[in-house]
Protein backbone atom coordinates (compact mmCIF):
# COMPACT_ATOMS: atom_id res chain seq x y z
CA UNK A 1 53.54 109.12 51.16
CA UNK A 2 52.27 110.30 54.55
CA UNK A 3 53.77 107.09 55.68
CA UNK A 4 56.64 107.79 54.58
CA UNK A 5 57.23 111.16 55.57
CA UNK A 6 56.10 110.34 59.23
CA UNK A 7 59.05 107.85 59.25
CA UNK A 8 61.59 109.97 57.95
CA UNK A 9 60.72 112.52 60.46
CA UNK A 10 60.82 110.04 63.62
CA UNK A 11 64.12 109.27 61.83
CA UNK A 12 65.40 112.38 62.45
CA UNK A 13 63.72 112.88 65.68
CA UNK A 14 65.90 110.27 66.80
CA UNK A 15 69.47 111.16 65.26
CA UNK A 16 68.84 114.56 66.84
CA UNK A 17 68.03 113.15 70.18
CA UNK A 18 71.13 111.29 69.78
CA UNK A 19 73.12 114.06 69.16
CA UNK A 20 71.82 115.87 71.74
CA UNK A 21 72.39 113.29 74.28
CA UNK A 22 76.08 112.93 72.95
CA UNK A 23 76.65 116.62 72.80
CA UNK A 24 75.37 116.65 76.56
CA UNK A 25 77.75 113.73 77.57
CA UNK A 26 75.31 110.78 77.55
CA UNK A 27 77.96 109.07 74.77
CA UNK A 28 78.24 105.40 76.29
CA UNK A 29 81.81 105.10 75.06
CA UNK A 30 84.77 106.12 77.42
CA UNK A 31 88.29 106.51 76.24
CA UNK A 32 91.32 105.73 79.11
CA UNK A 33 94.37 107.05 77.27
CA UNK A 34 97.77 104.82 77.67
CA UNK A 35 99.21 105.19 81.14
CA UNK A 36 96.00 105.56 82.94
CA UNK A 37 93.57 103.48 84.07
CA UNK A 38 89.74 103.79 85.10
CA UNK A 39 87.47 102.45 87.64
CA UNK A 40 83.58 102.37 87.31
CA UNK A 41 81.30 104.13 89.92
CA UNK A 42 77.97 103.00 89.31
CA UNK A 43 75.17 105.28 91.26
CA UNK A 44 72.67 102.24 92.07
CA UNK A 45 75.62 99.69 93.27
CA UNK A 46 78.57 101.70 93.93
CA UNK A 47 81.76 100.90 93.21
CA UNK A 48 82.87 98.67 90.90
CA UNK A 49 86.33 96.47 91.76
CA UNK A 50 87.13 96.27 88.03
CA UNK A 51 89.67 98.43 87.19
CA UNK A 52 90.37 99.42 83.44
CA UNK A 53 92.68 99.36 81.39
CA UNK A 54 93.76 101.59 78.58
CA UNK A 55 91.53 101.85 75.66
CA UNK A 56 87.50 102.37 74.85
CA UNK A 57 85.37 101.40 77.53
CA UNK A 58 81.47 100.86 77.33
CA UNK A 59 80.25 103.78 80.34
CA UNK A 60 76.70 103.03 81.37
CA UNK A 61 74.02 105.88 81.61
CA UNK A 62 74.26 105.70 85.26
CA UNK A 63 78.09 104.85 85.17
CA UNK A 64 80.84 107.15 85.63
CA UNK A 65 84.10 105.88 84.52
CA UNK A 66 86.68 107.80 86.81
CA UNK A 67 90.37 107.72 85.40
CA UNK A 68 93.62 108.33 86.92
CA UNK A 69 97.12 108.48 85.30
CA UNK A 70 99.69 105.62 86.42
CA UNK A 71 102.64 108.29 85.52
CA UNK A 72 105.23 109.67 88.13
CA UNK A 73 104.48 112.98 89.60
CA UNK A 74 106.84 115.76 91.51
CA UNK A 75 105.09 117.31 94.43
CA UNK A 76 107.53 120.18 94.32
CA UNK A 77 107.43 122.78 97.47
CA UNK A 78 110.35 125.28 97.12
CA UNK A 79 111.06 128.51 97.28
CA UNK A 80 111.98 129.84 93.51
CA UNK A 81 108.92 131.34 92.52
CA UNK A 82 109.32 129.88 88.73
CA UNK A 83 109.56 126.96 90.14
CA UNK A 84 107.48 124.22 91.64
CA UNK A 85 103.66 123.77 92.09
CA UNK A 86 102.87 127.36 92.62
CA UNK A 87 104.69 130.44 91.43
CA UNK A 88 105.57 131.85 94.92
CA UNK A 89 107.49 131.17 97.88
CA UNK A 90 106.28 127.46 98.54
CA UNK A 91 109.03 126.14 100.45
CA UNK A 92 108.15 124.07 104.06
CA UNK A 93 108.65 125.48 107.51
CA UNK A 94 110.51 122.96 109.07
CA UNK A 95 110.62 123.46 112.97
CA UNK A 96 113.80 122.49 115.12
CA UNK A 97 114.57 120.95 118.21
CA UNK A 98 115.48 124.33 119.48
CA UNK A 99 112.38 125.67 118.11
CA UNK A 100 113.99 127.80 115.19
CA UNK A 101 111.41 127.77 111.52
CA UNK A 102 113.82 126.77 109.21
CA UNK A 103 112.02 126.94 105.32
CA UNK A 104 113.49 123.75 103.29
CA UNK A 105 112.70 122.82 99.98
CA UNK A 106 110.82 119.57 99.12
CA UNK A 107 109.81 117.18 96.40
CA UNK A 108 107.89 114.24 96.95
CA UNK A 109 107.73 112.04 93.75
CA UNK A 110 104.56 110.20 94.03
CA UNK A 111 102.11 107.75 91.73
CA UNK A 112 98.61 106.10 91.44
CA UNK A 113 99.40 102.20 91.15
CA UNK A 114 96.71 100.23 88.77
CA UNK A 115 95.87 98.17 92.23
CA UNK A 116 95.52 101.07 93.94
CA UNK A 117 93.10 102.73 91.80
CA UNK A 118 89.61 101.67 93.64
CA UNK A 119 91.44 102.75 97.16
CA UNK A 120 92.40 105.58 95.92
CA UNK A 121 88.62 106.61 94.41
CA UNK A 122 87.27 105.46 97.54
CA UNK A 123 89.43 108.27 99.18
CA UNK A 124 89.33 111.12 96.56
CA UNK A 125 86.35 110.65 94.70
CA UNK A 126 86.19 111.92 91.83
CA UNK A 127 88.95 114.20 92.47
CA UNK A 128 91.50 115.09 89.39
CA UNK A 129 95.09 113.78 90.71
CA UNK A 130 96.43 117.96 90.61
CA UNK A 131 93.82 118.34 93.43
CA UNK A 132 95.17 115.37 95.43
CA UNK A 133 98.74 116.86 95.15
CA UNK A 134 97.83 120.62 96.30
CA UNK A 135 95.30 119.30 98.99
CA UNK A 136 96.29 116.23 100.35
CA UNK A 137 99.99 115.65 99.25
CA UNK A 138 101.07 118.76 100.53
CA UNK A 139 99.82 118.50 104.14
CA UNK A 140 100.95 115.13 104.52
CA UNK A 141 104.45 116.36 103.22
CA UNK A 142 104.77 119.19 105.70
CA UNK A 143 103.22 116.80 108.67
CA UNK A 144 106.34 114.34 107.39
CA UNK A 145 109.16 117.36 107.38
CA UNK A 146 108.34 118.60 111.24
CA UNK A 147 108.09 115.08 112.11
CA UNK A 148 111.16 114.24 110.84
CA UNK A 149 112.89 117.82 112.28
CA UNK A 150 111.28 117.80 116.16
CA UNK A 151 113.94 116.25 116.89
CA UNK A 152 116.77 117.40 114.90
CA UNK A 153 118.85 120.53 115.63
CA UNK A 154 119.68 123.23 112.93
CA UNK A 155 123.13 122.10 112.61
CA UNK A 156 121.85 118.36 111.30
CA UNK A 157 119.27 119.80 108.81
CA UNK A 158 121.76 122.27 107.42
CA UNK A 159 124.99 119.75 107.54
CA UNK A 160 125.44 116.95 109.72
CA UNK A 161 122.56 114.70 109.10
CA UNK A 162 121.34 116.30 105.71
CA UNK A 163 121.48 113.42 103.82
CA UNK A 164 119.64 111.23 105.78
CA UNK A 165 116.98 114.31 106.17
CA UNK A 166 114.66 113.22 103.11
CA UNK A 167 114.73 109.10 104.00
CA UNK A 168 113.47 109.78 106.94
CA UNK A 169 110.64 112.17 105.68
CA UNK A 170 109.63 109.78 103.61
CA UNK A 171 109.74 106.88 106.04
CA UNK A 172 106.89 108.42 107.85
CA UNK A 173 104.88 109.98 104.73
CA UNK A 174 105.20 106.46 103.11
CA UNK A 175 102.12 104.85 104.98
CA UNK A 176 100.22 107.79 105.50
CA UNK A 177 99.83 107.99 101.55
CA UNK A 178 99.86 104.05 101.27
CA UNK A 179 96.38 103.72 103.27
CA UNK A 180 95.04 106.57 100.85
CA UNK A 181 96.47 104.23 97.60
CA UNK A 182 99.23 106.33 96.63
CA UNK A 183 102.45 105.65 96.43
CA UNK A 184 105.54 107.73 97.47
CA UNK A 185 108.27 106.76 95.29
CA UNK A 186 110.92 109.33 97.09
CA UNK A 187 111.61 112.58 99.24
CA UNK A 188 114.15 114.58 98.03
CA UNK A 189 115.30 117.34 100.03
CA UNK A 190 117.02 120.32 98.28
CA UNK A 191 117.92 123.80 99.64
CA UNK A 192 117.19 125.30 103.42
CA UNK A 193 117.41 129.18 103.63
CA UNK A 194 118.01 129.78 107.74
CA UNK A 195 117.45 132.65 108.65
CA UNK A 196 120.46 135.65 109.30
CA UNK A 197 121.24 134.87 112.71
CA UNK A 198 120.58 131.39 111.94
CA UNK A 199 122.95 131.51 109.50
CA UNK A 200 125.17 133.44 111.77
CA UNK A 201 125.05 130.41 114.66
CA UNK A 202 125.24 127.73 111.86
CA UNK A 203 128.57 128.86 110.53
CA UNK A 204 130.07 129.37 114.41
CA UNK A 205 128.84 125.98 115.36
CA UNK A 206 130.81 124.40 112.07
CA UNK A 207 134.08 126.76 112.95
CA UNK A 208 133.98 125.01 116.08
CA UNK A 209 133.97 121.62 115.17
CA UNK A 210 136.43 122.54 112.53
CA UNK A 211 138.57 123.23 115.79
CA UNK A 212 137.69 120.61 117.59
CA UNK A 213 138.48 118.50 114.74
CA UNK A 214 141.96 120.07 114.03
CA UNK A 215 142.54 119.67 118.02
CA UNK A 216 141.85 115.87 117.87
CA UNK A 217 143.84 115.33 114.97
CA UNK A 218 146.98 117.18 116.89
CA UNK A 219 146.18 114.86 119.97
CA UNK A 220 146.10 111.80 117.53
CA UNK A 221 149.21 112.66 115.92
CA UNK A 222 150.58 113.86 119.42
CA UNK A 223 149.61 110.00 120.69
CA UNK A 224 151.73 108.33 117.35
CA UNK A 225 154.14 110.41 117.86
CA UNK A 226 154.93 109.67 121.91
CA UNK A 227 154.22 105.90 120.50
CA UNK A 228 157.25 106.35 117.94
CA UNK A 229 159.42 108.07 120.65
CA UNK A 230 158.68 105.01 123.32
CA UNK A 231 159.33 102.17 120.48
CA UNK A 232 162.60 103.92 119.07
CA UNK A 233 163.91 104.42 123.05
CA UNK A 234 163.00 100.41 123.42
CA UNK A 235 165.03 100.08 120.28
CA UNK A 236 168.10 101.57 121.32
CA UNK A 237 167.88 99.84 124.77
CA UNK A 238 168.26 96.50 123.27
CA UNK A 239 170.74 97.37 120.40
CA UNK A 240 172.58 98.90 123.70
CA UNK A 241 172.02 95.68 125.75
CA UNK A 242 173.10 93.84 122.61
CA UNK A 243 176.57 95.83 122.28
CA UNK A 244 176.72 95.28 126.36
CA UNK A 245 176.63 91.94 125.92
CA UNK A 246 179.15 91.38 122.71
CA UNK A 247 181.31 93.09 124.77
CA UNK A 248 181.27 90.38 127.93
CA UNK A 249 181.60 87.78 125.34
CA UNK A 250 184.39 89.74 123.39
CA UNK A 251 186.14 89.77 126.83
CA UNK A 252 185.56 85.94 127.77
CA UNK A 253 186.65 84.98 124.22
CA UNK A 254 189.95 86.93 125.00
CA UNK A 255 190.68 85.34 127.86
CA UNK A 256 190.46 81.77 126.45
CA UNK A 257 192.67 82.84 123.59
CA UNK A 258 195.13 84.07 126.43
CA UNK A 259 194.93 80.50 127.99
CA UNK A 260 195.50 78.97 125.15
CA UNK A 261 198.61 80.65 124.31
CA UNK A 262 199.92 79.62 127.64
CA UNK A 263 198.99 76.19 127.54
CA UNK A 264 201.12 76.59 124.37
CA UNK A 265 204.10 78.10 125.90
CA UNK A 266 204.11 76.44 129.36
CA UNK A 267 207.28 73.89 129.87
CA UNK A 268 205.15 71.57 132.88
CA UNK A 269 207.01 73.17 135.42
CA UNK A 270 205.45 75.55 138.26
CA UNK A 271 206.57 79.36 138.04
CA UNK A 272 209.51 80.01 140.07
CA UNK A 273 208.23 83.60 140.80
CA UNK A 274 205.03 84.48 143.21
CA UNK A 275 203.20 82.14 144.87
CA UNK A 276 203.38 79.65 142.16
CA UNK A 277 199.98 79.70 140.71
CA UNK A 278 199.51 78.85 137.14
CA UNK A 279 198.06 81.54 135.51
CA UNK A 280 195.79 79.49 133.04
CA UNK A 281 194.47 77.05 135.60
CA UNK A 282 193.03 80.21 137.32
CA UNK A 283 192.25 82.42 134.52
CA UNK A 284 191.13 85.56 136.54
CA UNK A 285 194.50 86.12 137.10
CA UNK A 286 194.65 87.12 133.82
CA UNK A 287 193.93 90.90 132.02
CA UNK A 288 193.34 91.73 128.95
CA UNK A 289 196.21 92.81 126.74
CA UNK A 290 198.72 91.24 129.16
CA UNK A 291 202.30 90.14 127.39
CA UNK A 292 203.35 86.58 127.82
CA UNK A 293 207.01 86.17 127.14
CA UNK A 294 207.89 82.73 125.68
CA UNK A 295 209.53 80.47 127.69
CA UNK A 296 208.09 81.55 130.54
């Protein structure tokens, strides 16, 4: 019986050691939930280059199984204060070639890729992937944005060269976050909120190119139109040369038909009258319109 009872009481020694050892975080079992993945840190040998996959993993008691989600995040840096990472004016201070702060909203869509994962614990620890994103993210985003706008002016951030604004952003954020294993999927730029005389210079600077445009269209249309007035003048030269030249052959055909008549009414004998020339063997003693009288 003592026996017995000693046995059952090392039994439950033992399932309360256990329990305290799982309520303390000692259980060896680790679970990665789908889109995640974990990596190993091992205190004796470091790092370890498996990385894990979804599911229950066996953690060691000097193990640490460190997990990150795979998922797409938004880095949002804006303005609204209901909106983005922080509930308050968050947008970045983009500085100008004319050195103007112009505050621009930002999103950088980002992600941990599975062979990223030990590169990116090597960087960050055991750092949760929110604290990457308000620490690191967000000082690599606003190095990118006054990169990119050193050598832009106001008038290509707010219009001109908008578009290409966030491409180029990312362009240069792109391998700053790839030697840190994560991956920048996108910039996207959204509002800029200049300032009032900003503003002011902005919309001047677009009235005036709105001129200039208007200006070079009426030069362009002042070019086609001298263009038509030269090609219709060339026009009416030839259709003019043309008539001229009907005209010398209406003449020349006239005069043939005038020789022919005579050759019709001449009797072989020389005229009588003059110097007695016949008029068809020298036809430029003929006119136009002249009357030949038959018989003669």
């Amino acid at each position: 019986m003592k026996l017995k009872s000693r046995t059952l009481t090392h039994g439950w020694r033992f399932g309360i050691l256990g329990l305290c050892l799982a309520s303390a975080g000692c259980n060896p079992y680790k679970q990665i939930p789908p889109g995640s993945v974990g990596v190993v840190f091992d205190a004796y040998s470091g790092i370890s280059t498996t990385v894990l996959k979804p599911g229950v993993v066996y953690q060691g008691i000097n193990d640490r199984v460190v997990i990150y989600p795979t998922s797409i995040h938004n880095a949002s840096y804006v303005r609204n204060t209901r909106e983005g990472e922080r509930l308050a004016n968050d947008s970045i201070i983009a500085t100008t070639v004319e050195g103007a702060q112009l505050p621009i909203d930002l999103t950088v869509v980002w992600h941990v890729d599975p062979a990223n994962t030990v590169s990116v614990f090597k960087n960050f620890g055991t750092e949760n992937l929110e604290d990457i994103q308000a620490d690191f993210i967000r000082y690599i985003a606003t190095y990118g944005v006054n990169a990119a706008s050193g050598n832009k002016s106001i008038f290509d951030i707010t219009s001109k060269d908008r578009a290409k604004f966030g491409p180029e952003v990312k362009m240069i954020i792109t391998p700053i976050m790839a030697n840190m294993g994560l991956t920048c999927d996108d910039v996207y730029i959204g509002e800029t909120y200049p300032s009032s005389d900003i503003d002011t210079l902005v919309k001047e600077r677009i009235a005036k190119r709105n001129e200039l445009q208007i200006v070079a269209n009426n030069l362009q249309k002042a070019k086609i139109d001298a263009a038509t007035t030269v090609n219709n003048a060339k026009a009416s030269a030839d259709i003019n040369r043309l008539k001229a030249q009907q005209g010398d052959e209406a003449v020349e055909l006239k005069k043939r038909d005038i020789i022919r008549l005579l050759i019709t009414k001449w009797d072989g004998n020389s005229p009588q009258i003059g110097d007695g020339a016949i008029p068809f063997i020298n036809p430029s003693l003929l006119k136009p319109g002249q009357n030949i009288s038959k018989g003669k």
